[in-house]
C-alpha atoms as a PDB file:
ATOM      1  CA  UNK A   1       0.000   0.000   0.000  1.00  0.00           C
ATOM      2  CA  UNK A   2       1.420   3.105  -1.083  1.00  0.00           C
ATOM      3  CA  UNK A   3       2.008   6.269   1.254  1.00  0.00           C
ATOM      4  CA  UNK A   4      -0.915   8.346  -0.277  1.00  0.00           C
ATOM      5  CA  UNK A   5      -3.330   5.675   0.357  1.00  0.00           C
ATOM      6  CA  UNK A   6      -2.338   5.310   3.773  1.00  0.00           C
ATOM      7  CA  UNK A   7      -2.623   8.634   4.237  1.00  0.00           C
ATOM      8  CA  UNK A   8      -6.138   9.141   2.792  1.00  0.00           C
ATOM      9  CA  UNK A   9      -7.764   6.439   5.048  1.00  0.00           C
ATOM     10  CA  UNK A  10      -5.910   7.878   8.315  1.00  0.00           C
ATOM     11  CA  UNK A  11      -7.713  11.113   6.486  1.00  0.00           C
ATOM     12  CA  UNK A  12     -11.111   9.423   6.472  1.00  0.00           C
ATOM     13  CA  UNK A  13     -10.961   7.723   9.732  1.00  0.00           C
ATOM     14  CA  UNK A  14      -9.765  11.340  11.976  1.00  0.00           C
ATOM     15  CA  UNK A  15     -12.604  13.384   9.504  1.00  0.00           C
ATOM     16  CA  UNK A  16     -15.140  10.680  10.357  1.00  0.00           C
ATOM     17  CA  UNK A  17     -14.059  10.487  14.303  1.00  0.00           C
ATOM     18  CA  UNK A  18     -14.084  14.538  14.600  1.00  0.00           C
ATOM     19  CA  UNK A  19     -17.185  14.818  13.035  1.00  0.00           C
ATOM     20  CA  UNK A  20     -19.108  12.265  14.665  1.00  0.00           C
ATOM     21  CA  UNK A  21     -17.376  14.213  18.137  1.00  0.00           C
ATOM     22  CA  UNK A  22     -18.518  17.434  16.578  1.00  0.00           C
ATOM     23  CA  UNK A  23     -21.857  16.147  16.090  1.00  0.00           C
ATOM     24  CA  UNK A  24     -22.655  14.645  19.624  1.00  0.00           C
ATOM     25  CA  UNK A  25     -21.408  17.479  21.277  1.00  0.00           C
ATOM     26  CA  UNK A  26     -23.483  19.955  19.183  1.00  0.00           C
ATOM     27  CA  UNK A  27     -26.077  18.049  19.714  1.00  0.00           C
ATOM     28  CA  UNK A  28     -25.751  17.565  23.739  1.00  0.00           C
ATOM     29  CA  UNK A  29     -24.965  21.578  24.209  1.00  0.00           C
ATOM     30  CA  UNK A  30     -28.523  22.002  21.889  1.00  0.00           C
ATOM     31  CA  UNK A  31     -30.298  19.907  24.308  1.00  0.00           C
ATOM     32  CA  UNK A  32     -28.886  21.197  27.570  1.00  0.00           C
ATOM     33  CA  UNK A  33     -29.712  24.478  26.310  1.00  0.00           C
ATOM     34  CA  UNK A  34     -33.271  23.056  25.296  1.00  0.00           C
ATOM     35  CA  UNK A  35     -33.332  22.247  29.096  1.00  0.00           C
ATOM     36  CA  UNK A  36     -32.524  25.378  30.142  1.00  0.00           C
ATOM     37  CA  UNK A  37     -35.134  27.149  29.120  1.00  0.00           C
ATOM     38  CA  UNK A  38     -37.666  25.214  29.763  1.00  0.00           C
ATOM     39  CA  UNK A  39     -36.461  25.110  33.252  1.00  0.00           C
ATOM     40  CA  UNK A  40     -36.549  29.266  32.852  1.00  0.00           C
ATOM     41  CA  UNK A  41     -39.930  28.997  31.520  1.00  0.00           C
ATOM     42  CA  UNK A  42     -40.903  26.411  34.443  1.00  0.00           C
ATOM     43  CA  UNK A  43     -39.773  29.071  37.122  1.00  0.00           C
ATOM     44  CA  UNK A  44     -40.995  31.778  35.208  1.00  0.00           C
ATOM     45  CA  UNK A  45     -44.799  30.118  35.714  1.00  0.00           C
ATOM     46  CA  UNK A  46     -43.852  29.653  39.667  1.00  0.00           C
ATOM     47  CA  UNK A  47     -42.445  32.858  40.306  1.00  0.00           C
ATOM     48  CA  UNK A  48     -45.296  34.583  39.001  1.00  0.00           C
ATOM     49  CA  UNK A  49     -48.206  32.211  40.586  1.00  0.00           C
ATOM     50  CA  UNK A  50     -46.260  32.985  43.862  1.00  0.00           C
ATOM     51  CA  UNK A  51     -46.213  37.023  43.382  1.00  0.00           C
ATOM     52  CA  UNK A  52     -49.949  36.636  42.911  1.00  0.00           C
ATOM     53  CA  UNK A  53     -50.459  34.689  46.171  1.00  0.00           C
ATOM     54  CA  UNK A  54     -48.195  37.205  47.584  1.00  0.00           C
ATOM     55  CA  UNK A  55     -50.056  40.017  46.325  1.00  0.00           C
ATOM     56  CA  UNK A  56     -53.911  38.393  47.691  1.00  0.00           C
ATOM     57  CA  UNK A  57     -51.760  37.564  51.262  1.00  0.00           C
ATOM     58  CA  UNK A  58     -50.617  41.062  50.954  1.00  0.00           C
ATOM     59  CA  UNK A  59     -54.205  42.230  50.645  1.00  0.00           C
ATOM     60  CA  UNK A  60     -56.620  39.609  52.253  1.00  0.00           C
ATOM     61  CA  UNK A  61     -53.887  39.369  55.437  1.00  0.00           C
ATOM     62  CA  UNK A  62     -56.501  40.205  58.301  1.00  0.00           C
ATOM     63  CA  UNK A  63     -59.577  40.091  56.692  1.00  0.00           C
ATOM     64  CA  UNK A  64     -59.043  36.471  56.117  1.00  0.00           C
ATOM     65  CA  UNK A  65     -59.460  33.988  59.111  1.00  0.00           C
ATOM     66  CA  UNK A  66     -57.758  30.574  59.073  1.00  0.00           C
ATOM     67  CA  UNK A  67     -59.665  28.609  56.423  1.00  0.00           C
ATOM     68  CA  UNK A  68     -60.560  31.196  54.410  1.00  0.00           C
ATOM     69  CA  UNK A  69     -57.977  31.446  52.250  1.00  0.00           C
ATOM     70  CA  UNK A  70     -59.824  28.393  49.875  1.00  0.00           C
ATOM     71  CA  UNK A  71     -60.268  29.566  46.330  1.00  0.00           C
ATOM     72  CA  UNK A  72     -58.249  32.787  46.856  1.00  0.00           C
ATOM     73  CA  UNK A  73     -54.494  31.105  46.987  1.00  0.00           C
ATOM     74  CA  UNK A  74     -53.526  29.384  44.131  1.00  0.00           C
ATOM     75  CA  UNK A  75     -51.585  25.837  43.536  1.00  0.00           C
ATOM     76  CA  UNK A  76     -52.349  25.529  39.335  1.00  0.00           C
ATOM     77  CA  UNK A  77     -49.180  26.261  38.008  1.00  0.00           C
ATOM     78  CA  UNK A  78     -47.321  24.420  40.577  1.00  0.00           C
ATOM     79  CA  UNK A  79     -49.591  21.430  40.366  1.00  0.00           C
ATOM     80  CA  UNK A  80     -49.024  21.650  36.487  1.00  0.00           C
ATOM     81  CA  UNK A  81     -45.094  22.126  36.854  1.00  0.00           C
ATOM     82  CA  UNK A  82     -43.339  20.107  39.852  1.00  0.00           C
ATOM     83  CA  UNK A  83     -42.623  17.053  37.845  1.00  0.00           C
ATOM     84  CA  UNK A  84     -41.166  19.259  35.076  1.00  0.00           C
ATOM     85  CA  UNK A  85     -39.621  21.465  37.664  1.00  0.00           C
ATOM     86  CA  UNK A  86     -38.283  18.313  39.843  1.00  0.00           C
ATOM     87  CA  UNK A  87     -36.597  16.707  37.138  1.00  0.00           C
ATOM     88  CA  UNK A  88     -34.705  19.977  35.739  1.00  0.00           C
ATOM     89  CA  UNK A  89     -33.889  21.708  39.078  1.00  0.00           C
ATOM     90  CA  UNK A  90     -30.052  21.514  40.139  1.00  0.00           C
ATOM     91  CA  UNK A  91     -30.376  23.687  43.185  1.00  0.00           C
ATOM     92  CA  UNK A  92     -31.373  21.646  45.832  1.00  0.00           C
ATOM     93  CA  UNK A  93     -31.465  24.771  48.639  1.00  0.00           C
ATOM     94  CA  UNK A  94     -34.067  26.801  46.068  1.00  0.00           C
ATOM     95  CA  UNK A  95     -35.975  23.282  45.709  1.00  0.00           C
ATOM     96  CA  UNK A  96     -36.352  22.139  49.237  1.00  0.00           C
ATOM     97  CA  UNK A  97     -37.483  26.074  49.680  1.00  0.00           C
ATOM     98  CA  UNK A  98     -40.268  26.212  47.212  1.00  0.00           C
ATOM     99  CA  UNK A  99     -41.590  23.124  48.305  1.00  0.00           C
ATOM    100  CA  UNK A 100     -42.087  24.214  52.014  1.00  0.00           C
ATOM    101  CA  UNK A 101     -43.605  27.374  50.186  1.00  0.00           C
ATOM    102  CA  UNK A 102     -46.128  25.606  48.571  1.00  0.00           C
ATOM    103  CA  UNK A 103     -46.786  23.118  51.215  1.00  0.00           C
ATOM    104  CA  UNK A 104     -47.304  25.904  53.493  1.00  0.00           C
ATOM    105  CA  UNK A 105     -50.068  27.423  50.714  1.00  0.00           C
ATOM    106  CA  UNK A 106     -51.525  24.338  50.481  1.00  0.00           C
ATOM    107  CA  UNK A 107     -52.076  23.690  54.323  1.00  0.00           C
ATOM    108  CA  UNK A 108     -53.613  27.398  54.246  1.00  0.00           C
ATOM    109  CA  UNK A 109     -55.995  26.315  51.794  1.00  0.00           C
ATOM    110  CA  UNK A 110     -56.435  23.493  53.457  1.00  0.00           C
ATOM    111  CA  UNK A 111     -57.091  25.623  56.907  1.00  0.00           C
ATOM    112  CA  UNK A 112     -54.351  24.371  58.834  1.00  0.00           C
ATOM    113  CA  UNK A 113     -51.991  27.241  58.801  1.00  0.00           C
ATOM    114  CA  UNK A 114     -52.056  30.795  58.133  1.00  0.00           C
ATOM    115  CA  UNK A 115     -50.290  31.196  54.782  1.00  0.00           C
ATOM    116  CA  UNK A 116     -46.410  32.158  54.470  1.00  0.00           C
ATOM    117  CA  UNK A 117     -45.718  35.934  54.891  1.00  0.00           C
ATOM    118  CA  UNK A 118     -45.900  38.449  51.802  1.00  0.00           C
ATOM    119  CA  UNK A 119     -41.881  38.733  52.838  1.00  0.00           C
ATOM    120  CA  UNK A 120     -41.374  35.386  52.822  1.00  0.00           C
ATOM    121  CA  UNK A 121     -42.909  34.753  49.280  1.00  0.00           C
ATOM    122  CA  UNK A 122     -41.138  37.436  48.178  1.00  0.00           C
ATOM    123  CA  UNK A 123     -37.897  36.050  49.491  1.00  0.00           C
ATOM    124  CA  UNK A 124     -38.559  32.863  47.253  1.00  0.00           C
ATOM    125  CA  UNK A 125     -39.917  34.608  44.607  1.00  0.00           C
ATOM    126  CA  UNK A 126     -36.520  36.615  44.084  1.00  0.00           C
ATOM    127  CA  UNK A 127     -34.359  33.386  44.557  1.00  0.00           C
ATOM    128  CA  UNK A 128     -36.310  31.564  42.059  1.00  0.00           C
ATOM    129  CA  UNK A 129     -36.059  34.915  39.390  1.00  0.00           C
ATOM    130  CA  UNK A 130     -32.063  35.028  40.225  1.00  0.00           C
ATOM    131  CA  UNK A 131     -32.076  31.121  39.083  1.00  0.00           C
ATOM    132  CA  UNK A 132     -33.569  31.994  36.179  1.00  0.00           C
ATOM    133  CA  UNK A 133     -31.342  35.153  35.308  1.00  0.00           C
ATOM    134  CA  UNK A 134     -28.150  32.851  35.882  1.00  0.00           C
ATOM    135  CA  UNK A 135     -29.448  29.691  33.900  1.00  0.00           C
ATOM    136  CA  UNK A 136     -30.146  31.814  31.239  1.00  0.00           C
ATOM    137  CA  UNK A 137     -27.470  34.132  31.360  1.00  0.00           C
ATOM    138  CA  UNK A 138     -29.025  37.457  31.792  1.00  0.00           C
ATOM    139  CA  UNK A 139     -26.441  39.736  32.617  1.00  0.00           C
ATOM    140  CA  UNK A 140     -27.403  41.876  36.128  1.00  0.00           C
ATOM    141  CA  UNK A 141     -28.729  45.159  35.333  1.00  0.00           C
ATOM    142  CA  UNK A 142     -30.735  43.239  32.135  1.00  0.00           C
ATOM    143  CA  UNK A 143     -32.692  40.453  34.739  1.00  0.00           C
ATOM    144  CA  UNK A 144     -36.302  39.853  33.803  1.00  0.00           C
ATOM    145  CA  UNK A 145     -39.192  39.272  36.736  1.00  0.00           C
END
């Protein structure tokens, strides 16, 4: 076998190997990305279902008595989203924290508890938005709420 055809199949074999390489790890940045923002869209959904059950704790807070809070707190979007939102979520802090959130809306729907505090939804809230801001890269000064 001469020196040129040697050549040409090492040439083959390294342009097949990089491109197959090339291809996979296109492919796994695309889906990772994919991930991303559906994970930004997924905490999107919570944030804002949690500003509006801060905003009717905000307002309702003392005109409400235990109990009452039925059919003015919401659980929709989290219902909708945890299994999404389970799977993608890396943080396990912000997790563990918007579960006990919505665990403690659900036990004031529920009229066991008196709902979290308009600071402390607020509190999650803003963790969840600055998750979102990093995973997508928005630069500070450009975040989105």
């Amino acid at each position: 076998m001469d020196s040129q055809a040697v050549a040409g199949l090492i040439g083959v074999v390294l342009g097949a190997v990089l491109g197959t390489c090339g291809t996979w790890w296109v492919s796994t940045r695309l889906e990772r990305r994919r991930e991303e923002r559906r994970l930004g869209g997924v905490i999107g959904l919570l944030a804002a279902e949690l500003t509006n059950n801060r905003d009717r704790i905000a307002t309702h807070r003392g005109q409400v008595s235990r109990g009452g809070w039925d059919g003015l707190l919401t659980l929709g979007d989290w219902d909708a989203n945890k299994a999404a939102f389970s799977q993608l979520m890396r943080n396990e802090p912000l997790w563990e924290k918007v579960v006990k959130t919505y665990g403690a809306i659900y036990e004031a729907i529920s009229g066991r508890q008196e709902p979290p505090t308009p600071e402390e939804l607020d509190e999650v809230t803003a963790q969840l938005f600055a998750a979102r801001n990093a995973l997508l890269r928005i630069a500070p000064g450009e975040e989105r709420r």
